[in-house]
Protein backbone atom coordinates (compact mmCIF):
# COMPACT_ATOMS: atom_id res chain seq x y z
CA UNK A 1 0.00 0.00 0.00
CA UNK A 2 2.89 2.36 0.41
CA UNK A 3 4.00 1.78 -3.15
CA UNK A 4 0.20 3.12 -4.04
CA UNK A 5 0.54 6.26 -1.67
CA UNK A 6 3.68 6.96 -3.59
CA UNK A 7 2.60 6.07 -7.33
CA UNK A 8 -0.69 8.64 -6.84
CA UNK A 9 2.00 11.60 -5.96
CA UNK A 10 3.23 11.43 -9.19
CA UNK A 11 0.84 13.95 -10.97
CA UNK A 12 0.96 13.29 -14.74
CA UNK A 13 -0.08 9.41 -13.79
CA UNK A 14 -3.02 6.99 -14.75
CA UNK A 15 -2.83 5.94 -11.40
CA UNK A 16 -3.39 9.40 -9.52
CA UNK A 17 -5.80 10.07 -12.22
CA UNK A 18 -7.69 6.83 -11.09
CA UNK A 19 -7.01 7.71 -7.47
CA UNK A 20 -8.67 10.87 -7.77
CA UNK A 21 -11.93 9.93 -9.67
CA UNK A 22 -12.43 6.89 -6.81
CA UNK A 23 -11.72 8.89 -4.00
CA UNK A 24 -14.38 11.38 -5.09
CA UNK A 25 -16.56 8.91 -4.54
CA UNK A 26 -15.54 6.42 -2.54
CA UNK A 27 -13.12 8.05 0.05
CA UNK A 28 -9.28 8.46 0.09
CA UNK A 29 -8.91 4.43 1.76
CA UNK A 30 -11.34 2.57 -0.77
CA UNK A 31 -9.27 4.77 -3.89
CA UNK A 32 -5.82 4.00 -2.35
CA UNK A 33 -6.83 0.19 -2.40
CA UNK A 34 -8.41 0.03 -6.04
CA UNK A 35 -4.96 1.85 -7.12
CA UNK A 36 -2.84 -0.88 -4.96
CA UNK A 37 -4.89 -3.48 -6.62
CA UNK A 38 -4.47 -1.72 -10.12
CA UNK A 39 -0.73 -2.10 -9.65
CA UNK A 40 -0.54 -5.45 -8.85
CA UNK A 41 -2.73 -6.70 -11.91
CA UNK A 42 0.11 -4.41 -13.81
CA UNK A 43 2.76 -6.08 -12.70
CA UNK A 44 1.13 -9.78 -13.09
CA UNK A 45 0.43 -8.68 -16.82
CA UNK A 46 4.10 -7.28 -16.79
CA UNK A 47 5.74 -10.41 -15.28
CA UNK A 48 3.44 -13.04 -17.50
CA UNK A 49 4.03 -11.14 -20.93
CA UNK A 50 7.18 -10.16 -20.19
CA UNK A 51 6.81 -6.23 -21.00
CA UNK A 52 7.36 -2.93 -20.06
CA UNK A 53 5.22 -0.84 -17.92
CA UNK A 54 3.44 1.91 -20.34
CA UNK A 55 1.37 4.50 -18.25
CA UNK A 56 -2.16 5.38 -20.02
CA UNK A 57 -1.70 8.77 -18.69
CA UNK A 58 -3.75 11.36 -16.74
CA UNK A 59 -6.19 12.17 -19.31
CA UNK A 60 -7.42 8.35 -19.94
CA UNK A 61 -10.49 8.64 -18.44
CA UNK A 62 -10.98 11.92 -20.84
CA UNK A 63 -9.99 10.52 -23.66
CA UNK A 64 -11.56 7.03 -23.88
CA UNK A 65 -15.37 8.43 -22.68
CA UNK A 66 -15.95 11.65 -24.51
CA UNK A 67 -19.49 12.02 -24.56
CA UNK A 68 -19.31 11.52 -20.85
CA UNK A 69 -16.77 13.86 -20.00
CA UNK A 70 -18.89 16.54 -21.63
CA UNK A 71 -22.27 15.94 -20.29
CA UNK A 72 -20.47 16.21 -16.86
CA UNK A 73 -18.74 19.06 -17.39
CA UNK A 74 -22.20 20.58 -18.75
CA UNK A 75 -23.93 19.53 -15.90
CA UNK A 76 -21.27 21.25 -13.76
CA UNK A 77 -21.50 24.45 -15.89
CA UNK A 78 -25.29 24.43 -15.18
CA UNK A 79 -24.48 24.04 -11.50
CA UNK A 80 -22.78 26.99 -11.15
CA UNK A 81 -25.22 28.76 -12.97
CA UNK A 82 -24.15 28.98 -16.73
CA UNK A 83 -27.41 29.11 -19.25
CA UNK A 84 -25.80 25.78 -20.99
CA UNK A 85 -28.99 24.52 -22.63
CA UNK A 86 -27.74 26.06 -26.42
CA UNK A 87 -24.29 24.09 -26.11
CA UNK A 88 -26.10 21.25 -25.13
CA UNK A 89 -27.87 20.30 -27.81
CA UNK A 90 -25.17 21.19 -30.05
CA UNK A 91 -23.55 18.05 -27.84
């Protein structure tokens, strides 16, 4: 678990990207585990295939759901108060 703590303090990371989205949900314990288990299915993978370690990045979760990042962001816009109801169909 102190390999996790470590691994989510570097920022430009997969894994502190994956730490923060759980922990804003789950709390900073539950997040800390997922990323400890997330590291140990790496290094199975690693250790069976026999390859290197290539981060996803910080902007995975951006990237690979579009459409969802958006609607959230939206949602947050109208939140705050932002008329977002023309951009949103545009969507």
């Amino acid at each position: 678990m102190t390999a996790a703590w470590a691994a989510v303090r570097v920022k430009t990371s997969y894994l502190r990207a994956q730490f923060l989205r759980i922990k804003a949900r789950r709390g900073a314990k539950k997040a800390i585990l997922a990323v400890a288990a997330s590291m140990l299915t790496a290094a199975y993978h690693m250790l069976r295939d026999g390859i290197e370690y290539a981060d996803l990045g910080p902007d995975y979760f951006d990237r690979h759901h579009v459409e969802k990042t958006i609607r959230r962001l939206l949602k947050r816009l109208a939140d705050l108060g932002c008329n977002v109801d023309s951009i949103a169909h545009a969507v």
